[in-house]
PDB file of N, CA and C in Angstrom:
ATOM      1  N   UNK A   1       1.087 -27.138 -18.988  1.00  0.00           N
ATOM      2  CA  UNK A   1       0.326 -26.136 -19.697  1.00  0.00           C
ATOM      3  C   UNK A   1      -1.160 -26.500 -19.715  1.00  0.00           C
ATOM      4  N   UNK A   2      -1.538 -27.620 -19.768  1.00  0.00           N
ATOM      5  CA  UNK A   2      -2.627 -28.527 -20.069  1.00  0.00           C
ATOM      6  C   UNK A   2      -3.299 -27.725 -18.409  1.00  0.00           C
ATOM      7  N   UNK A   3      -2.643 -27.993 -17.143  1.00  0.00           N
ATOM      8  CA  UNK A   3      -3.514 -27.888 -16.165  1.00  0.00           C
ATOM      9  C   UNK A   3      -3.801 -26.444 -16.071  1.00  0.00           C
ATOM     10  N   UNK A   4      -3.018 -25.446 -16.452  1.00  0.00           N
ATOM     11  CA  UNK A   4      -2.957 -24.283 -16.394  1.00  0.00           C
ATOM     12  C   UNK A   4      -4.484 -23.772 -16.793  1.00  0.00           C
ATOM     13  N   UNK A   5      -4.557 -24.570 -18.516  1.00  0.00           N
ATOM     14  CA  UNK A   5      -5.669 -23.566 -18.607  1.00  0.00           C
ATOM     15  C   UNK A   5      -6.529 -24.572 -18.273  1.00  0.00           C
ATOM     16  N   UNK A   6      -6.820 -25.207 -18.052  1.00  0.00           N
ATOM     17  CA  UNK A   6      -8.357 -26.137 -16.850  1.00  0.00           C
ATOM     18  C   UNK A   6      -8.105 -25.265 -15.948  1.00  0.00           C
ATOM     19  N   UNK A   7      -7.404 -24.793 -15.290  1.00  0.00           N
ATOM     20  CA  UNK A   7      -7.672 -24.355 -13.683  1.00  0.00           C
ATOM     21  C   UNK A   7      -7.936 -22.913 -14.181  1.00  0.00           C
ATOM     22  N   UNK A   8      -7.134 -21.988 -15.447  1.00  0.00           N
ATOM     23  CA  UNK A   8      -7.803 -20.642 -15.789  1.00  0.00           C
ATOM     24  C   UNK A   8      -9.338 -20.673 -16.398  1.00  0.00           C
ATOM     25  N   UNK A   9      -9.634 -21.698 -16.869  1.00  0.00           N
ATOM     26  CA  UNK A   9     -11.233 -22.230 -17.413  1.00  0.00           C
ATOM     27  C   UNK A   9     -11.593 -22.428 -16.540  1.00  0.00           C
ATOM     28  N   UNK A  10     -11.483 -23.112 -15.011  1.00  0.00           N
ATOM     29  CA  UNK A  10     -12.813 -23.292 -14.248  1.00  0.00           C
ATOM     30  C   UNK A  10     -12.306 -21.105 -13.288  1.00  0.00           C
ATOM     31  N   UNK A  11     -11.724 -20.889 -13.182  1.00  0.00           N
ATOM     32  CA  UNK A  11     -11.327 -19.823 -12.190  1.00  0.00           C
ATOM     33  C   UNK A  11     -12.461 -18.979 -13.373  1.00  0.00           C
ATOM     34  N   UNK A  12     -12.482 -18.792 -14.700  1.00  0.00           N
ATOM     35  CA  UNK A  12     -13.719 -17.776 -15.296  1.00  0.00           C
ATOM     36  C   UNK A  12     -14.881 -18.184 -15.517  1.00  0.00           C
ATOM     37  N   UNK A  13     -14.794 -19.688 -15.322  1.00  0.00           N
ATOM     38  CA  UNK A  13     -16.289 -20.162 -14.974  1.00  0.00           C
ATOM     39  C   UNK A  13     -16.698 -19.797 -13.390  1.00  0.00           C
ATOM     40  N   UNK A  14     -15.987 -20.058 -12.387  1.00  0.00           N
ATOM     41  CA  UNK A  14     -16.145 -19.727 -11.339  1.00  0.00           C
ATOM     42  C   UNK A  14     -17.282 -17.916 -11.189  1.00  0.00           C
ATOM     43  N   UNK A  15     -16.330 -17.217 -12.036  1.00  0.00           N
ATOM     44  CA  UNK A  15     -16.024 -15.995 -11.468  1.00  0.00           C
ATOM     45  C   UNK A  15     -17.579 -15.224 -12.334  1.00  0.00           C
ATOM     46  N   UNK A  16     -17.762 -16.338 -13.483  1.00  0.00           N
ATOM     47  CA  UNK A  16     -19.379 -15.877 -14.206  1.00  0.00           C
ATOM     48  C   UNK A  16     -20.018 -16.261 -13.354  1.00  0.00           C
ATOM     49  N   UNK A  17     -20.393 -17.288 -12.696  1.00  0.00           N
ATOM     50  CA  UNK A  17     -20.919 -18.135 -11.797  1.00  0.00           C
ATOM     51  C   UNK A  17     -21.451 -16.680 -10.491  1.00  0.00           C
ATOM     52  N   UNK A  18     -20.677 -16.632 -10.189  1.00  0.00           N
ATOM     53  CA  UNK A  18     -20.794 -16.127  -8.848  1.00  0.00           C
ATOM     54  C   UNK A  18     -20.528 -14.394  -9.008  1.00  0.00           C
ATOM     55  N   UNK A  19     -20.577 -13.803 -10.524  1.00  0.00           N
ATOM     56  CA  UNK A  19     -20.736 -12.099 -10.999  1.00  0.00           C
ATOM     57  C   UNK A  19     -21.913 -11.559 -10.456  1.00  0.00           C
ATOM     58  N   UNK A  20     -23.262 -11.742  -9.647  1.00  0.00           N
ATOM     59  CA  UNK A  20     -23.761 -10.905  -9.058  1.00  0.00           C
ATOM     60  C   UNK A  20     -23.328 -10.232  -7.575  1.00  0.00           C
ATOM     61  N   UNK A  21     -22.321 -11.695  -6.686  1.00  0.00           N
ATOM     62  CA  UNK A  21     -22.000 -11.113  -6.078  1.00  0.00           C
ATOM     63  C   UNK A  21     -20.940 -10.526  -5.813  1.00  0.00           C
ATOM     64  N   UNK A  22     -20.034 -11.080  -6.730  1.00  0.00           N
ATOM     65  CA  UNK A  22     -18.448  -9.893  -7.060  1.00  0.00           C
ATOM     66  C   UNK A  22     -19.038  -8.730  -7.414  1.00  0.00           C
ATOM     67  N   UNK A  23     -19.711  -8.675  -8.237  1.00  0.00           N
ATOM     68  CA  UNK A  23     -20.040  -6.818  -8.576  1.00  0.00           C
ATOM     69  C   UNK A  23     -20.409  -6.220  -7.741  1.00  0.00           C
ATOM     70  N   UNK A  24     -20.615  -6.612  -6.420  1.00  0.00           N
ATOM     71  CA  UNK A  24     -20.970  -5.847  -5.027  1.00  0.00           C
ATOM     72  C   UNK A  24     -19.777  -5.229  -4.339  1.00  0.00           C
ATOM     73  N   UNK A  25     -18.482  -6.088  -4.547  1.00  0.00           N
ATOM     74  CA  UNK A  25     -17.536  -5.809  -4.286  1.00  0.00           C
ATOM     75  C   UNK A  25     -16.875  -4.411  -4.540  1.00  0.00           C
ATOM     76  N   UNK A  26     -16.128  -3.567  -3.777  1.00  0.00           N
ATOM     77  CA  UNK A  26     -15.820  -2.104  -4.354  1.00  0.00           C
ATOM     78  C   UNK A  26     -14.506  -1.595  -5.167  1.00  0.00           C
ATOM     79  N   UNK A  27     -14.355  -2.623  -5.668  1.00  0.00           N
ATOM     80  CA  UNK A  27     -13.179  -2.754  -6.730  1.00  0.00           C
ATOM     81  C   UNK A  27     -13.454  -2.314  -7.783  1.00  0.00           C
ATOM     82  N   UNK A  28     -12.405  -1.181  -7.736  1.00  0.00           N
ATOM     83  CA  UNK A  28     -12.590  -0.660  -9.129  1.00  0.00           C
ATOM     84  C   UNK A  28     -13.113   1.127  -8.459  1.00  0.00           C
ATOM     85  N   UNK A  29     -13.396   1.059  -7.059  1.00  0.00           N
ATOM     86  CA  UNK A  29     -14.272   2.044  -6.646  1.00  0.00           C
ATOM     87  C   UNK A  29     -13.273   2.526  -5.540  1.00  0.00           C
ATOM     88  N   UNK A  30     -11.986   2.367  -5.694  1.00  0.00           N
ATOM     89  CA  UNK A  30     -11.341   2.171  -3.825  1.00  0.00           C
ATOM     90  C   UNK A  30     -10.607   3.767  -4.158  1.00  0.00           C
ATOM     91  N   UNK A  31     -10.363   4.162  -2.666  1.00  0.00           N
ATOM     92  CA  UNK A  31      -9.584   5.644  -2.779  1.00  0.00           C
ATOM     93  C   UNK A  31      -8.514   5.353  -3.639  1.00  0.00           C
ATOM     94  N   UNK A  32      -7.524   6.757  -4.292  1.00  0.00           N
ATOM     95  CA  UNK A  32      -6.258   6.027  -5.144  1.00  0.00           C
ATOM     96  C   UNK A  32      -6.415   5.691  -6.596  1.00  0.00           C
ATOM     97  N   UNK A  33      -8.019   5.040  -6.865  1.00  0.00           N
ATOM     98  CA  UNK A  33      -7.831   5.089  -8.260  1.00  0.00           C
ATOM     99  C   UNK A  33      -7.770   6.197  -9.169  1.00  0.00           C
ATOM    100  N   UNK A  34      -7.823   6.186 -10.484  1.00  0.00           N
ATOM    101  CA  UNK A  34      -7.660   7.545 -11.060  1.00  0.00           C
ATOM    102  C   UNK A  34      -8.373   8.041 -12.228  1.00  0.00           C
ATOM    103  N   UNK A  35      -9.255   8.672 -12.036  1.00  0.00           N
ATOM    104  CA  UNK A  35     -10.679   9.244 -12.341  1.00  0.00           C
ATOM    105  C   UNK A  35     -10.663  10.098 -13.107  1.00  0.00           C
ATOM    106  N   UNK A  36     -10.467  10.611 -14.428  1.00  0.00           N
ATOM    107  CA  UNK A  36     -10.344  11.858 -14.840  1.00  0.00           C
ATOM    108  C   UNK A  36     -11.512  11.905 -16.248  1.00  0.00           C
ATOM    109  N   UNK A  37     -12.795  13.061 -15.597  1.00  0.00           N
ATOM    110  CA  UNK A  37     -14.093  12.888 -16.655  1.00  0.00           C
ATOM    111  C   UNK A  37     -13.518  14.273 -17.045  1.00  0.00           C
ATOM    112  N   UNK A  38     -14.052  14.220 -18.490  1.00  0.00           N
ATOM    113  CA  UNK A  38     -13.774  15.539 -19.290  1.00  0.00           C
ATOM    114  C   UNK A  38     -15.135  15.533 -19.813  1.00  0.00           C
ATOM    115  N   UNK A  39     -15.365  16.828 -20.621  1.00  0.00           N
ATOM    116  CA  UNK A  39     -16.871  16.928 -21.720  1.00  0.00           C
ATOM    117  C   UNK A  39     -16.386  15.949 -22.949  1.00  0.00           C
ATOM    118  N   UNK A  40     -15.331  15.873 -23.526  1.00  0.00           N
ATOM    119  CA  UNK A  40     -14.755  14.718 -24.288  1.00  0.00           C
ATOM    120  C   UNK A  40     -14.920  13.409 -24.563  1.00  0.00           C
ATOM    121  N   UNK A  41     -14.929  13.000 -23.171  1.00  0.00           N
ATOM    122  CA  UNK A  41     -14.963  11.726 -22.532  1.00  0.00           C
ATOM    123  C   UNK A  41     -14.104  11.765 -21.267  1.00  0.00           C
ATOM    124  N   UNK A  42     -13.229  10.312 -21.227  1.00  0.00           N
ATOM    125  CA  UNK A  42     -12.622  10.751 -19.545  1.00  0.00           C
ATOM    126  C   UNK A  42     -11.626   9.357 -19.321  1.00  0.00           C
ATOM    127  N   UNK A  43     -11.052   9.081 -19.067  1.00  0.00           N
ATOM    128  CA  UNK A  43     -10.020   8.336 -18.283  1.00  0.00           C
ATOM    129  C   UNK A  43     -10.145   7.603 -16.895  1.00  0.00           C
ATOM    130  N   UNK A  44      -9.778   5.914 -17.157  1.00  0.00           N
ATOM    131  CA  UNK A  44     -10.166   5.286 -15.678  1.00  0.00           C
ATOM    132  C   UNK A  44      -8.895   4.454 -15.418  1.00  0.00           C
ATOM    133  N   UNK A  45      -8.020   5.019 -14.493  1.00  0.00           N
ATOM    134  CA  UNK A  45      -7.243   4.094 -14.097  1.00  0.00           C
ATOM    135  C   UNK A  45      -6.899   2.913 -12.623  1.00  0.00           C
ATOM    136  N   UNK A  46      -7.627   2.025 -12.310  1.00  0.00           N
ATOM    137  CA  UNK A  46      -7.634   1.554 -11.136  1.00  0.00           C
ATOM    138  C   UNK A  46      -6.191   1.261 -10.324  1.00  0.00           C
ATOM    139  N   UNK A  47      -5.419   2.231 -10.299  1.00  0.00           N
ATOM    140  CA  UNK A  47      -4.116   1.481  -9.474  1.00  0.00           C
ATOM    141  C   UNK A  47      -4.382   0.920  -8.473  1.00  0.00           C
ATOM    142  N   UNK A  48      -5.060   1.039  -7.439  1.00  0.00           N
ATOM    143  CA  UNK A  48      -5.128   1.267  -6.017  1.00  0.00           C
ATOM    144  C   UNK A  48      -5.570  -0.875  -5.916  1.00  0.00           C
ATOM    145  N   UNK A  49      -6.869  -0.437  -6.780  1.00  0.00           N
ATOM    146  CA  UNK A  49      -7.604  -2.097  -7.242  1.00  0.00           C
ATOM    147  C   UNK A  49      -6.697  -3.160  -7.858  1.00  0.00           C
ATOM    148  N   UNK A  50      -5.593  -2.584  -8.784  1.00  0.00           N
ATOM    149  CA  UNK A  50      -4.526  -3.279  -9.449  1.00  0.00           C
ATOM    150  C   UNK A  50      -3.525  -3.759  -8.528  1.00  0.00           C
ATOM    151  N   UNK A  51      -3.216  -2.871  -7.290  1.00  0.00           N
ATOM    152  CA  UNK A  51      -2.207  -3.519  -6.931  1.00  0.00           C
ATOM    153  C   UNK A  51      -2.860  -4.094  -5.669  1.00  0.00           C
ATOM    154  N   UNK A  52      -3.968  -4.015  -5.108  1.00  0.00           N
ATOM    155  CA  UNK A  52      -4.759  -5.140  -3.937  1.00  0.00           C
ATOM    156  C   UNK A  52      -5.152  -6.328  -4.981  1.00  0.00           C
ATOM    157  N   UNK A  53      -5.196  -6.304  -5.675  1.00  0.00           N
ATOM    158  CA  UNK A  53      -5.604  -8.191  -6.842  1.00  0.00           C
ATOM    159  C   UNK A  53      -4.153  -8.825  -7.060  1.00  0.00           C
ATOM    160  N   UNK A  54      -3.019  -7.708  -6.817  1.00  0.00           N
ATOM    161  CA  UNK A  54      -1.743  -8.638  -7.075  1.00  0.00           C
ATOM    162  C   UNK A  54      -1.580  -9.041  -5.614  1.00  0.00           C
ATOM    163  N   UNK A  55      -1.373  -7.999  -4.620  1.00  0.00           N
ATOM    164  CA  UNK A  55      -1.496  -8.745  -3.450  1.00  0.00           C
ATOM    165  C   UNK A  55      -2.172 -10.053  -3.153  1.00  0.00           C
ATOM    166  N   UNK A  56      -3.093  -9.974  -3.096  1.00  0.00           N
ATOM    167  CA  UNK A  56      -4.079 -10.755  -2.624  1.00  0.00           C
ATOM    168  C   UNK A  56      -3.856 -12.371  -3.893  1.00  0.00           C
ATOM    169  N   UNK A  57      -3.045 -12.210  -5.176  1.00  0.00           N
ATOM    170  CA  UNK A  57      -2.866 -13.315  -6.149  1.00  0.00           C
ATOM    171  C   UNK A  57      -1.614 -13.646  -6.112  1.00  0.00           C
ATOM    172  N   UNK A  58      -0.810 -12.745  -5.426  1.00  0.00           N
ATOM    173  CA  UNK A  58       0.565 -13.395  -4.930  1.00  0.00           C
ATOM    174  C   UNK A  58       0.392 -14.366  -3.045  1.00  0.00           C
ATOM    175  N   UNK A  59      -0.282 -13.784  -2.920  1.00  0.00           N
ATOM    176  CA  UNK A  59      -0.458 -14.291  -1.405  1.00  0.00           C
ATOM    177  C   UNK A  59      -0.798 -15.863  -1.089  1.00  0.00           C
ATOM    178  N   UNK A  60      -1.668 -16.019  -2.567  1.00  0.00           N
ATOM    179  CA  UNK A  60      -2.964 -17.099  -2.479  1.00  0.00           C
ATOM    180  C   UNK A  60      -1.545 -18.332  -3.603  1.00  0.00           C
ATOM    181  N   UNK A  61      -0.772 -17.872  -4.463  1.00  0.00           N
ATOM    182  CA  UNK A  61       0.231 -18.256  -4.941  1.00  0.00           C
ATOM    183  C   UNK A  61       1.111 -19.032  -4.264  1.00  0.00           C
ATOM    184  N   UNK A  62       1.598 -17.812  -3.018  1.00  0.00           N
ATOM    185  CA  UNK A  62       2.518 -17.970  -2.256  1.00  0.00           C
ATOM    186  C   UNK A  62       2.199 -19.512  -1.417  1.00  0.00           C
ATOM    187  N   UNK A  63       0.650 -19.087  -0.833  1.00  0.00           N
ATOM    188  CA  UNK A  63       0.252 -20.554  -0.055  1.00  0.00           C
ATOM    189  C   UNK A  63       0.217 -21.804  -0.892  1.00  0.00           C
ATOM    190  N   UNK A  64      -0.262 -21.541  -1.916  1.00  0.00           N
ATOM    191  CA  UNK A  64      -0.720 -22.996  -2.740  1.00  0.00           C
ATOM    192  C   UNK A  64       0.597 -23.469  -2.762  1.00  0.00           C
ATOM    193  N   UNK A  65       1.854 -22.711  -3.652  1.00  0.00           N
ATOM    194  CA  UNK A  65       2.681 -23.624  -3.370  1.00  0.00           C
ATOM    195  C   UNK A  65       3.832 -24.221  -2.225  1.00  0.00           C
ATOM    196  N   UNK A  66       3.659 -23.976  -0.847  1.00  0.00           N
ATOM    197  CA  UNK A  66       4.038 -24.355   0.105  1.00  0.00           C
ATOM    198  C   UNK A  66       3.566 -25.744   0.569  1.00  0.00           C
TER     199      UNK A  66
END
């Protein structure tokens, strides 16, 4: 448990670290997500982004532990 969160503490230090150039990234922006603006307000659902970050965190999973 101990290494878990050191390695989730440096992965959000990492990820402040290096937020000018992730926000370039188009996540969050990809066809598929789900967009709905009203005069109200409006609704944001990223599926499309949700399920390429599981890909891509099962993949990186998959290798580490091999």
């Amino acid at each position: 448990m101990q290494r878990l969160l050191i390695i989730l503490g440096l992965a959000v230090l990492a990820a402040g670290i290096f937020w000018p150039w992730l926000a370039r990234l188009p996540l969050g922006r990809l066809p598929g997500d789900i967009r709905i603006e009203t005069e109200g307000g409006g609704f944001f659902f990223p599926i499309v982004t949700c399920l390429v970050i599981s890909v891509v965190l099962s993949l990186l999973l998959w290798f580490f532990r091999k």
